[in-house]
Protein backbone atom coordinates (compact mmCIF):
# COMPACT_ATOMS: atom_id res chain seq x y z
CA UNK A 1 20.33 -33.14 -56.18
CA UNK A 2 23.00 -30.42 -55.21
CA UNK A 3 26.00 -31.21 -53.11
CA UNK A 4 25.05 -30.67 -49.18
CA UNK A 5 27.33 -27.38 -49.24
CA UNK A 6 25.86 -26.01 -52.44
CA UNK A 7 22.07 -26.80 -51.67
CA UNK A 8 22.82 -24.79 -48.25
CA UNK A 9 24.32 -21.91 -49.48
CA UNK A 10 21.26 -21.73 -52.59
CA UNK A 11 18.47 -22.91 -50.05
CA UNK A 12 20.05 -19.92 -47.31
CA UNK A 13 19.83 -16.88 -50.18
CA UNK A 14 16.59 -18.21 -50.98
CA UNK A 15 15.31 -17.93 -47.32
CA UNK A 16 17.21 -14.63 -47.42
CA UNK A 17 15.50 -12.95 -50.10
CA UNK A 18 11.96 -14.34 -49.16
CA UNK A 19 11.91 -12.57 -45.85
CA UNK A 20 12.32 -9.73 -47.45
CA UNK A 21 9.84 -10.15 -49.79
CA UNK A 22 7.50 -11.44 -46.96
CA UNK A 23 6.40 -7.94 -45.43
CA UNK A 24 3.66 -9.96 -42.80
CA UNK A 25 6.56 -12.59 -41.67
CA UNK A 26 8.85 -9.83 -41.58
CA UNK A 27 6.85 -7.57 -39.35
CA UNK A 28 6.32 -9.97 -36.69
CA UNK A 29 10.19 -11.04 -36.88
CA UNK A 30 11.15 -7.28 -36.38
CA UNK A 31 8.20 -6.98 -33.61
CA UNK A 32 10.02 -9.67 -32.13
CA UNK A 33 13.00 -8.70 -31.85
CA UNK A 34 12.28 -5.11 -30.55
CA UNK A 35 10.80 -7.24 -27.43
CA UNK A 36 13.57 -8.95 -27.02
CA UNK A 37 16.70 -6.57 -28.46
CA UNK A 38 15.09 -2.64 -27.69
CA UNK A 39 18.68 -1.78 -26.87
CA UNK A 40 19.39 -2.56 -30.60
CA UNK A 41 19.26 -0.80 -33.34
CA UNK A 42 16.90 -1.43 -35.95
CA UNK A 43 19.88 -2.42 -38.50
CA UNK A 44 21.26 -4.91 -36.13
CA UNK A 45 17.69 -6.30 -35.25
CA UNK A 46 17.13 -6.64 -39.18
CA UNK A 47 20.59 -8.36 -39.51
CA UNK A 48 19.62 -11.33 -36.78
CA UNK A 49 16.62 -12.03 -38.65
CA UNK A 50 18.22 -12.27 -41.97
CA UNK A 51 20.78 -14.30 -40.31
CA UNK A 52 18.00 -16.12 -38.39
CA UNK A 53 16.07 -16.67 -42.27
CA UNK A 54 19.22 -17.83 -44.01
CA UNK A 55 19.70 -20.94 -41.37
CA UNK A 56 16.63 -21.36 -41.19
CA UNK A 57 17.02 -22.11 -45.32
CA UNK A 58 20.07 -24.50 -44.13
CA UNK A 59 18.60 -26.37 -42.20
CA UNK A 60 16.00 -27.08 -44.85
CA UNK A 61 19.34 -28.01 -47.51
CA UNK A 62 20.11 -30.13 -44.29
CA UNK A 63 17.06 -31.96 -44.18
CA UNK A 64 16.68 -32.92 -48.04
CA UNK A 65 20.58 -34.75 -47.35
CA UNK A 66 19.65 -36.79 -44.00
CA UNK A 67 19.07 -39.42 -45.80
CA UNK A 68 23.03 -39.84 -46.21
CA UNK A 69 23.44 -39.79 -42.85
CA UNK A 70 24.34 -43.24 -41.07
CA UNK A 71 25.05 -44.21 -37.41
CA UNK A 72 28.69 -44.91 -38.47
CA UNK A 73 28.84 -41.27 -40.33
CA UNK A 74 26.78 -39.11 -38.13
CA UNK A 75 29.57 -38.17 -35.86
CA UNK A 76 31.24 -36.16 -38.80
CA UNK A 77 28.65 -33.88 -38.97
CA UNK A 78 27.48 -34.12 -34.62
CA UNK A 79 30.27 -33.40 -31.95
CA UNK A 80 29.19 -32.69 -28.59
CA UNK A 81 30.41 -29.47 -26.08
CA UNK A 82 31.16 -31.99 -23.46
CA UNK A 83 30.12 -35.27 -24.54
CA UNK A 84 31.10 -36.96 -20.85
CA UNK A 85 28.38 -34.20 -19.47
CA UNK A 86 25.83 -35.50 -22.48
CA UNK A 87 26.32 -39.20 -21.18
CA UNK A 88 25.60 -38.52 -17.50
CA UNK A 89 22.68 -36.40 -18.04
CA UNK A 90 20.77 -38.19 -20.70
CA UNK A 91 22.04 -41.26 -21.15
CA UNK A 92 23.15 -42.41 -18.04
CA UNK A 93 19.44 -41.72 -16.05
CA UNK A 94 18.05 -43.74 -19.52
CA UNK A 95 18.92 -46.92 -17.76
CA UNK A 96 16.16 -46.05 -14.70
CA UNK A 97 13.74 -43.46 -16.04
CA UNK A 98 12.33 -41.28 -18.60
CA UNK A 99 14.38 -38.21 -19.34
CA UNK A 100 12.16 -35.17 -20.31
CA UNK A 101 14.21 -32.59 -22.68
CA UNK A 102 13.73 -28.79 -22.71
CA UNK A 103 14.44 -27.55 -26.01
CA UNK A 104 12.79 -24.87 -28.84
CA UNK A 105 12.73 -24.57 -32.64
CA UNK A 106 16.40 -23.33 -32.27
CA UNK A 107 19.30 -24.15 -34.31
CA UNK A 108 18.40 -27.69 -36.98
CA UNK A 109 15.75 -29.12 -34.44
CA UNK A 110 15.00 -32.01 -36.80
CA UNK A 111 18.40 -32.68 -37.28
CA UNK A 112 18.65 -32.65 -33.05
CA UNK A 113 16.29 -35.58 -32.95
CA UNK A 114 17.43 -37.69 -35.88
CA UNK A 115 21.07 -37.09 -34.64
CA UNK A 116 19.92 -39.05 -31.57
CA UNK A 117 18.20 -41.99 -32.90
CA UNK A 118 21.47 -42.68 -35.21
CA UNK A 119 23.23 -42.23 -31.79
CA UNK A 120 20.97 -44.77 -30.22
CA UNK A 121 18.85 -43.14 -28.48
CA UNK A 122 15.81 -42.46 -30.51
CA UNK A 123 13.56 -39.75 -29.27
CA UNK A 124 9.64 -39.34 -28.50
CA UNK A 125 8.09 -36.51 -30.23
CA UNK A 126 4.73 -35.12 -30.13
CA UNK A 127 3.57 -34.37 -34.35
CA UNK A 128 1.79 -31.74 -34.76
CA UNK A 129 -0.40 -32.08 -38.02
CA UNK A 130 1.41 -29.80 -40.91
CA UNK A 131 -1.94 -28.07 -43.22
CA UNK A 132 -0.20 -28.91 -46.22
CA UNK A 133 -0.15 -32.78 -45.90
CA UNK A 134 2.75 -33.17 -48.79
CA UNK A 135 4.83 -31.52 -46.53
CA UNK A 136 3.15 -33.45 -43.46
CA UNK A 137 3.91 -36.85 -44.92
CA UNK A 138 7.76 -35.19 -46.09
CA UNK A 139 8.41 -34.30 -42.23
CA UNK A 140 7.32 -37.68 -40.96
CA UNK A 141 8.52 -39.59 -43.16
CA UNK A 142 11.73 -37.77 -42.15
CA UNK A 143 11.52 -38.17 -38.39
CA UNK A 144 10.90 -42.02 -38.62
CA UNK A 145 14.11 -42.69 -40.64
CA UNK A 146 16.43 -41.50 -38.02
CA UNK A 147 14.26 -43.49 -35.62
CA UNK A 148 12.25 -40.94 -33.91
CA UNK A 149 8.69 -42.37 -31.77
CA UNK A 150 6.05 -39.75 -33.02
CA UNK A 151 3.34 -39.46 -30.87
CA UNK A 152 -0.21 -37.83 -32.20
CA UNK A 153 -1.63 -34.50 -30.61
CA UNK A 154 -4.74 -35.73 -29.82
CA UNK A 155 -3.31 -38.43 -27.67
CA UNK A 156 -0.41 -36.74 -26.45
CA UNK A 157 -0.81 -36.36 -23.11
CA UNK A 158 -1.17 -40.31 -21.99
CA UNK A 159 1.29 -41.06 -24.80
CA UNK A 160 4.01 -38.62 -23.11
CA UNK A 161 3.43 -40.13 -19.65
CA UNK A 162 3.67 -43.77 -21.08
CA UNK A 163 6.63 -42.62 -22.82
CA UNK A 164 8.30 -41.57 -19.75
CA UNK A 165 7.44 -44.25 -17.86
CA UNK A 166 9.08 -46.76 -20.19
CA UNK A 167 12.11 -45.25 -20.23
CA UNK A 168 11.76 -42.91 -23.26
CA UNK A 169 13.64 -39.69 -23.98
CA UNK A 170 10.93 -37.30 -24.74
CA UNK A 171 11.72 -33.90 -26.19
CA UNK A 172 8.75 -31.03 -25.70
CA UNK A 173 9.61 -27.69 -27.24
CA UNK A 174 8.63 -25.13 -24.99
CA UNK A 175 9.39 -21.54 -27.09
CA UNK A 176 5.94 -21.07 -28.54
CA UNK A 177 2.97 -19.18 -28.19
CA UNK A 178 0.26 -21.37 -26.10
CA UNK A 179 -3.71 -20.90 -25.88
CA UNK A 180 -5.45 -19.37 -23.16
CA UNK A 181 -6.97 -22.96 -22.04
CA UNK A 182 -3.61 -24.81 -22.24
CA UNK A 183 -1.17 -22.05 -21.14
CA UNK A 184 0.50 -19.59 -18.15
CA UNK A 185 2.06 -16.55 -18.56
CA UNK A 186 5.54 -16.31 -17.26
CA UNK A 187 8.18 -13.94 -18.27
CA UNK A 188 10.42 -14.45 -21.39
CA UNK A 189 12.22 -11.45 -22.54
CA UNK A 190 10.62 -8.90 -20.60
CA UNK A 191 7.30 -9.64 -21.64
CA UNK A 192 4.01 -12.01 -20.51
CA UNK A 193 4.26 -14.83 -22.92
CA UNK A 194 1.71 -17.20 -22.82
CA UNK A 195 3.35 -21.23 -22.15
CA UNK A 196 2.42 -24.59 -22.27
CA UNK A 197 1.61 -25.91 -18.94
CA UNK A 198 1.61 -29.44 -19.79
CA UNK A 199 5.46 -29.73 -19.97
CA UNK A 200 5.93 -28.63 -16.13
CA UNK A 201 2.95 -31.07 -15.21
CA UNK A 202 4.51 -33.93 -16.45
CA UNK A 203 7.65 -33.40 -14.89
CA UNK A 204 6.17 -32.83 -11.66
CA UNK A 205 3.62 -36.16 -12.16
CA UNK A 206 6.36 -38.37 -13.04
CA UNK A 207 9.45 -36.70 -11.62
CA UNK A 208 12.24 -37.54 -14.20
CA UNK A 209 14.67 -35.11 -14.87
CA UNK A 210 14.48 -31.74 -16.81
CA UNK A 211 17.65 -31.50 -19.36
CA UNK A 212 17.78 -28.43 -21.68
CA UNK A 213 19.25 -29.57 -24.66
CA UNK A 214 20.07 -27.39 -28.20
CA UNK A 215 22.10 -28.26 -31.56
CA UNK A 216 24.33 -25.59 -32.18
CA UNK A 217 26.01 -24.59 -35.97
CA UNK A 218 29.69 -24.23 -36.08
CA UNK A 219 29.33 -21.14 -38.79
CA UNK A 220 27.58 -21.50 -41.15
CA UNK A 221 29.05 -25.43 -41.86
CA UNK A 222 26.69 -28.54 -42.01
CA UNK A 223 29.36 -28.60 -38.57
CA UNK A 224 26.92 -28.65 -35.02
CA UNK A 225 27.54 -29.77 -31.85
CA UNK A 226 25.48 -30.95 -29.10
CA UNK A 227 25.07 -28.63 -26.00
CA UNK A 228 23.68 -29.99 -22.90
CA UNK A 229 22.85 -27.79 -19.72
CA UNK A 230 22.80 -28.44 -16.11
CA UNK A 231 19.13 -30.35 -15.37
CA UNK A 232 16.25 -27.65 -14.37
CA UNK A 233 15.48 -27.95 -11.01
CA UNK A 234 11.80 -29.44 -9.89
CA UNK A 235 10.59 -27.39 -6.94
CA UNK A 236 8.83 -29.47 -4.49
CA UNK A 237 5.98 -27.41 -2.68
CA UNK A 238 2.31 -28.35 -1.56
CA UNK A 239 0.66 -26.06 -4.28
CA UNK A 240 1.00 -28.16 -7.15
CA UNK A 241 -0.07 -24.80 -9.35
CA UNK A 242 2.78 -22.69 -8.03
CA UNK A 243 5.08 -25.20 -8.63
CA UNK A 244 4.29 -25.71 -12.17
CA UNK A 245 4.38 -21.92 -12.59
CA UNK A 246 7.93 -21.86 -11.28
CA UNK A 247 9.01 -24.39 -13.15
CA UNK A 248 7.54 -23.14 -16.06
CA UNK A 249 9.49 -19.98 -15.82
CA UNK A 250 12.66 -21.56 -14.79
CA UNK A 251 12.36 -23.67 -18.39
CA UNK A 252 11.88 -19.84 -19.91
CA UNK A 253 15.01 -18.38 -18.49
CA UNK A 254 16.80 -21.03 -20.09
CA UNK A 255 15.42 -20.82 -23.25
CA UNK A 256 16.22 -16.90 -22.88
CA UNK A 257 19.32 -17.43 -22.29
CA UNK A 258 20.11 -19.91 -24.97
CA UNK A 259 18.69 -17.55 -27.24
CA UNK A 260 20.57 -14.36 -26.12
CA UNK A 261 23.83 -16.32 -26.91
CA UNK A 262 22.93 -17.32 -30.28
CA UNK A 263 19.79 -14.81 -31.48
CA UNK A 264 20.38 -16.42 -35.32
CA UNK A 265 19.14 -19.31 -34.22
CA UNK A 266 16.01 -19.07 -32.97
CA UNK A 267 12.28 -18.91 -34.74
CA UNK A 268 11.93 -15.27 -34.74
CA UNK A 269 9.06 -15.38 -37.26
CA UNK A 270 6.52 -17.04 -34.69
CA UNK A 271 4.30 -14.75 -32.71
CA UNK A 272 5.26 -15.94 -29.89
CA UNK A 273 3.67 -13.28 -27.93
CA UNK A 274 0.18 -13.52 -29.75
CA UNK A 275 -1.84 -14.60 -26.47
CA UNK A 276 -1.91 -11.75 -24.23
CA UNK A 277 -3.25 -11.07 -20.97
CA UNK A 278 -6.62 -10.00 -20.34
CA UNK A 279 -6.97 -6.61 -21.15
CA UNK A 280 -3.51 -6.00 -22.50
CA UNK A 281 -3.47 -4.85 -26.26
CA UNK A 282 -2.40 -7.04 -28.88
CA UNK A 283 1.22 -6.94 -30.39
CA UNK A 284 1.38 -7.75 -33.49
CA UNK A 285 -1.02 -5.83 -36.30
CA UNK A 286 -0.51 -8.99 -39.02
């Protein structure tokens, strides 16, 4: 009902004020960001996370406007960091395979993916089921207007393949916190964090590139802009277990990195580190 500018700046003091209020969220966002920030104070590390809350809150003002968003509008509110780099590594390989994209609840995600199907070049994503089904049924309803291919959980892993193989762009967040049956521990800020295997399998079965890919805010406008990196290298090596390893952690040094250059945008409220090694102690106390 608000203008987009208004709901964002409301919905961003609102996200504000409930992490402070929000002493269990809060603890794991400061746990966080002692892994990854120790050299910080505890002032600064407190100031990403509010800053890390309040666009979080934006992108949820963002997300109750999409609606308004056409493929003929979509370019006032998208720009790309070098769109000619966008079009040779994602749209361009399109034309003869599947293009797999690294990416991580960073920045407006959703907005990411819709951005792209109003582009024409609709995404495959894999929904996971939301608990509260209201908001379940919201978030898919949103991710089929802007033309995204949602693929269930329980079927993912054929779905994904056939995806690739017909050409699809599928994007696979890779930035959270994995089981013990379904994940391997690399290194991501320092620390053993338990990731999702699946996403180096696949690009090792069906060999299509590996293209990080991120949405980042200009300020704090509705303003992002689409920021591509160079493709992650696929090692190719006999044991098919080290290679996924190495390819796992090569995805996690990018994901690092893209989060070291803009620390307000990323999740910090997940416990991303919540698997741990066999007899290491647990991190977080909530």
């Amino acid at each position: 009902m608000l203008p987009l500018r208004a709901a964002m700046w409301l919905a961003a003091a609102v996200a504000a004020l409930v992490i402070r209020l929000d002493r269990r969220r809060r603890r794991i966002g400061l746990t966080n960001l002692a892994i990854a920030f120790p050299e910080k104070s505890e002032r600064e590390r407190a100031a990403i996370l509010a800053a890390s809350c309040r666009n979080l809150g934006r992108m949820v003002a963002e997300c109750a406007h999409l609606a308004w968003l056409t493929p003929t509008n979509v370019r006032a509110v998208i720009g790309f960091e070098n769109e000619e780099f966008w079009r040779c590594e994602v749209v361009q390989p399109l034309a003869t395979s599947g293009v797999l994209i690294l990416t991580g609840h960073f920045g407006n995600w959703e907005l990411c993916a819709y951005a792209h199907g109003l582009l024409g070049h609709p995404v495959h994503l894999v929904h996971r089921t939301i608990n509260n089904p209201l908001v379940d049924a919201f978030v898919e309803r949103l991710r089929r207007r802007g033309g995204t291919r949602l693929l269930r959980k329980h079927s993912a892993a054929r779905a994904v393949l056939g995806a690739l193989r017909d050409r699809g762009l599928m994007v696979l967040p890779l930035d959270q916190n994995a089981s013990r049956r379904t994940g391997i521990f690399v290194n991501f800020f320092g620390q053993p964090a338990s990731t999702n295997a699946g996403f180096a399998r696949v690009a090792l079965i069906t060999g299509v590139p590996v293209v990080p890919a991120f949405l980042v805010r200009e300020g704090i406008s509705p303003r992002h802009r689409i920021v591509i990196l160079p493709r992650v290298q696929i090692a190719s090596m006999a044991d098919r277990e080290q290679a996924v390893r190495e390819l796992t952690q090569a995805c996690a040094v990018v994901l690092e990195d893209m989060i070291r250059r803009y620390p307000d945008h990323w999740l910090w409220t997940h416990r991303r580190w919540r698997t741990r090694p066999l007899g290491e102690p647990e991190i977080y106390d909530v």
